[in-house]
Protein backbone atom coordinates (compact mmCIF):
# COMPACT_ATOMS: atom_id res chain seq x y z
CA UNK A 1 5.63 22.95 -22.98
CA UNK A 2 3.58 23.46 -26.31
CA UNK A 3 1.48 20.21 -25.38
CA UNK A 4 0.45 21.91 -21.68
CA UNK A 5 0.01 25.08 -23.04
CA UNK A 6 -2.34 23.61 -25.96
CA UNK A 7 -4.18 22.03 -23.16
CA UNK A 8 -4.72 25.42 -21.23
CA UNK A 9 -2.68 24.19 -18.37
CA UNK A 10 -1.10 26.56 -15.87
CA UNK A 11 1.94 28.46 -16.65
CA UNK A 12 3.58 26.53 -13.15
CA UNK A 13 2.16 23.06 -14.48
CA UNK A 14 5.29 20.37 -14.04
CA UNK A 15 5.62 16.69 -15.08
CA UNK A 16 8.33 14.25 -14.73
CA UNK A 17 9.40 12.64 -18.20
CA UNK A 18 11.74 9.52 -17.90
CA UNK A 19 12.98 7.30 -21.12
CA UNK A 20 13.63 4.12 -20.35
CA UNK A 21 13.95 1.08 -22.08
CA UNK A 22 11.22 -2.26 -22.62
CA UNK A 23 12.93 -3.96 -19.68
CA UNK A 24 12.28 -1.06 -16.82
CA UNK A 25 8.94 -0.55 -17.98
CA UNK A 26 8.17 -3.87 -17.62
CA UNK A 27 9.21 -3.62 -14.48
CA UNK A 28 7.04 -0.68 -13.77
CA UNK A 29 3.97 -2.03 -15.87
CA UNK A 30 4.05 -5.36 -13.40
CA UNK A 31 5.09 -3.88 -10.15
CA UNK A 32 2.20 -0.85 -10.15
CA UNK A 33 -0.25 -2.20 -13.28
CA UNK A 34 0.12 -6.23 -12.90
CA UNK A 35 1.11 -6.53 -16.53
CA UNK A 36 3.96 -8.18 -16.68
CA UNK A 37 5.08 -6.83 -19.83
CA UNK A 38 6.71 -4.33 -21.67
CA UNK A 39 4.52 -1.26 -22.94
CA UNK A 40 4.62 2.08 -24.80
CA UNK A 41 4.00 4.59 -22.33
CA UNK A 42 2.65 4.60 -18.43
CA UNK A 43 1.46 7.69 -16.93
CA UNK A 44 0.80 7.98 -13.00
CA UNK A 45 -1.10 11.32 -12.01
CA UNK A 46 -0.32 13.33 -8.81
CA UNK A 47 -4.33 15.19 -9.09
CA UNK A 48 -5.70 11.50 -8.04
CA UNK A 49 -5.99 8.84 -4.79
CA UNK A 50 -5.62 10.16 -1.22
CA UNK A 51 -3.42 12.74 -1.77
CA UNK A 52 -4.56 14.51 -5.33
CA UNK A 53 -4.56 17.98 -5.78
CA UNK A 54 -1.91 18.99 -2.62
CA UNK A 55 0.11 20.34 -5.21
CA UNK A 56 -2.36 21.52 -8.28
CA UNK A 57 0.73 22.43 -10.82
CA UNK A 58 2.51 18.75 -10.53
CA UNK A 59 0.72 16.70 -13.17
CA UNK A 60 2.52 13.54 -12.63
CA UNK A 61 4.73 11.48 -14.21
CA UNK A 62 4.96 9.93 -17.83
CA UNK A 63 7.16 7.23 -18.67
CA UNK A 64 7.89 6.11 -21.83
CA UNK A 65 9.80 3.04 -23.34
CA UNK A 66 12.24 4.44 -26.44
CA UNK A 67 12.47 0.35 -27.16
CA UNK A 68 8.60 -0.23 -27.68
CA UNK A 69 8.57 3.52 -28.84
CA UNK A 70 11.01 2.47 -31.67
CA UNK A 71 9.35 -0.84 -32.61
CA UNK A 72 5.87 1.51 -33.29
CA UNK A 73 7.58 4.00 -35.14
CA UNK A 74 9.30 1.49 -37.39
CA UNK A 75 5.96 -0.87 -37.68
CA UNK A 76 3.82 2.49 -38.62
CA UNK A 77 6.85 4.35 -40.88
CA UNK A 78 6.98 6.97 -38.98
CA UNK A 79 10.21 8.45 -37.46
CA UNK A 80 10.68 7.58 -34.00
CA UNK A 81 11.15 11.31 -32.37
CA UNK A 82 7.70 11.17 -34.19
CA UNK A 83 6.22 8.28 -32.44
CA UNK A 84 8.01 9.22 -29.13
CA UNK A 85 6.25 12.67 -29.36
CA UNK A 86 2.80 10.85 -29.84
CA UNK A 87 3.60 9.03 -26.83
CA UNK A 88 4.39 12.11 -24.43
CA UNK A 89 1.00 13.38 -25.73
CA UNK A 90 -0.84 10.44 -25.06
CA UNK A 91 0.86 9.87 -21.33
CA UNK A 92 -0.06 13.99 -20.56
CA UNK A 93 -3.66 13.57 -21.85
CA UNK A 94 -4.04 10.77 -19.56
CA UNK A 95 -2.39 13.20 -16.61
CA UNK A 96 -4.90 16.02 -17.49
CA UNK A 97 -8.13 13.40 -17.17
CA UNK A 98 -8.42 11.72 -21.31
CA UNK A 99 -9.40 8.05 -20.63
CA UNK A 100 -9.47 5.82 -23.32
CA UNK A 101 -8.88 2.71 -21.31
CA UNK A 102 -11.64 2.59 -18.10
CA UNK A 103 -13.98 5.20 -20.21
CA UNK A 104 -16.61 4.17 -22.56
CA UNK A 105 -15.98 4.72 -26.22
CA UNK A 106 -17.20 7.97 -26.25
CA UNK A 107 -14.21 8.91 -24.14
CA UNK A 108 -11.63 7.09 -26.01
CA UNK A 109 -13.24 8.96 -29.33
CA UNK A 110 -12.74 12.56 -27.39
CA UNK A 111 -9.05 11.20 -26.42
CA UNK A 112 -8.48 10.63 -29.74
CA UNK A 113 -9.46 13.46 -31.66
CA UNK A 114 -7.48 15.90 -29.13
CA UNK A 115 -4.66 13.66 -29.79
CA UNK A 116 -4.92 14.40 -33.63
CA UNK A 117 -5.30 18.08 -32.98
CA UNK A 118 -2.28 18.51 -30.86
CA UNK A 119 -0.26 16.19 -32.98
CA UNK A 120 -1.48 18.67 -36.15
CA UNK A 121 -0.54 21.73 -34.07
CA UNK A 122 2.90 20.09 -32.89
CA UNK A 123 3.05 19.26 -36.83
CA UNK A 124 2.47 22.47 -37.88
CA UNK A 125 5.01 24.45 -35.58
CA UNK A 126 7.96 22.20 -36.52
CA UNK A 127 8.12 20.53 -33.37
CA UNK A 128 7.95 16.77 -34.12
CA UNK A 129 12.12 16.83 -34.52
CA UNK A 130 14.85 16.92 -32.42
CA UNK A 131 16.18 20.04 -33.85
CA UNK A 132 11.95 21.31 -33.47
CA UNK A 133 12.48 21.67 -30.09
């Protein structure tokens, strides 16, 4: 709630989290990306395509792999609620409109530096633990 708040969302703003693990993101990444691998997080937004915006409060859905998620965490010695935090953060920026992918860099620089400030304000408040929340 601190991330969509931080982001000046509405109070009625909802998202669907799911946890999974590398093998059902895979199967997400290939069946609606054509990746056919494993990734960190996916995030598919219910404010685009044909039917965007019929509900403006539902975001969309973030899905994040706690496998891949624990591989990061342990390559970049951080803790993994950490790294899994970062990832939620990422998925809703993308959800809210933060490109880093199909934007130019200039984007992915703005995506970025939001990313640092929420992950200093999430920092800050204690809320990078599972006990933070």
């Amino acid at each position: 709630m601190r991330i969509l708040n931080a982001l000046e969302c509405p109070e009625n703003t909802e998202l669907s989290v799911s946890i999974v693990g590398d093998r059902t993101i895979r199967i997400v990444n290939r069946q609606y990306l054509a990746k056919d691998r494993p990734t960190n997080v996916i995030s598919f937004s219910l404010q685009e395509g044909d039917f965007g915006g019929v509900n403006p409060y539902a975001l969309g859905d973030v899905i994040i792999s706690a496998d891949t998620a624990a591989k990061e965490a342990a390559e970049g010695g951080m803790e993994f609620f950490e790294r899994l935090a970062f990832l939620l953060m990422h998925g809703i920026l993308h959800l809210v409109g933060y490109d880093h992918e199909r934007s130019g860099e200039l984007e992915a620089q703005k995506m970025q530096f939001k990313e640092q400030q929420l992950f200093k304000i999430l920092k800050k408040e204690g809320l990078l633990s599972p006990t933070g929340l």
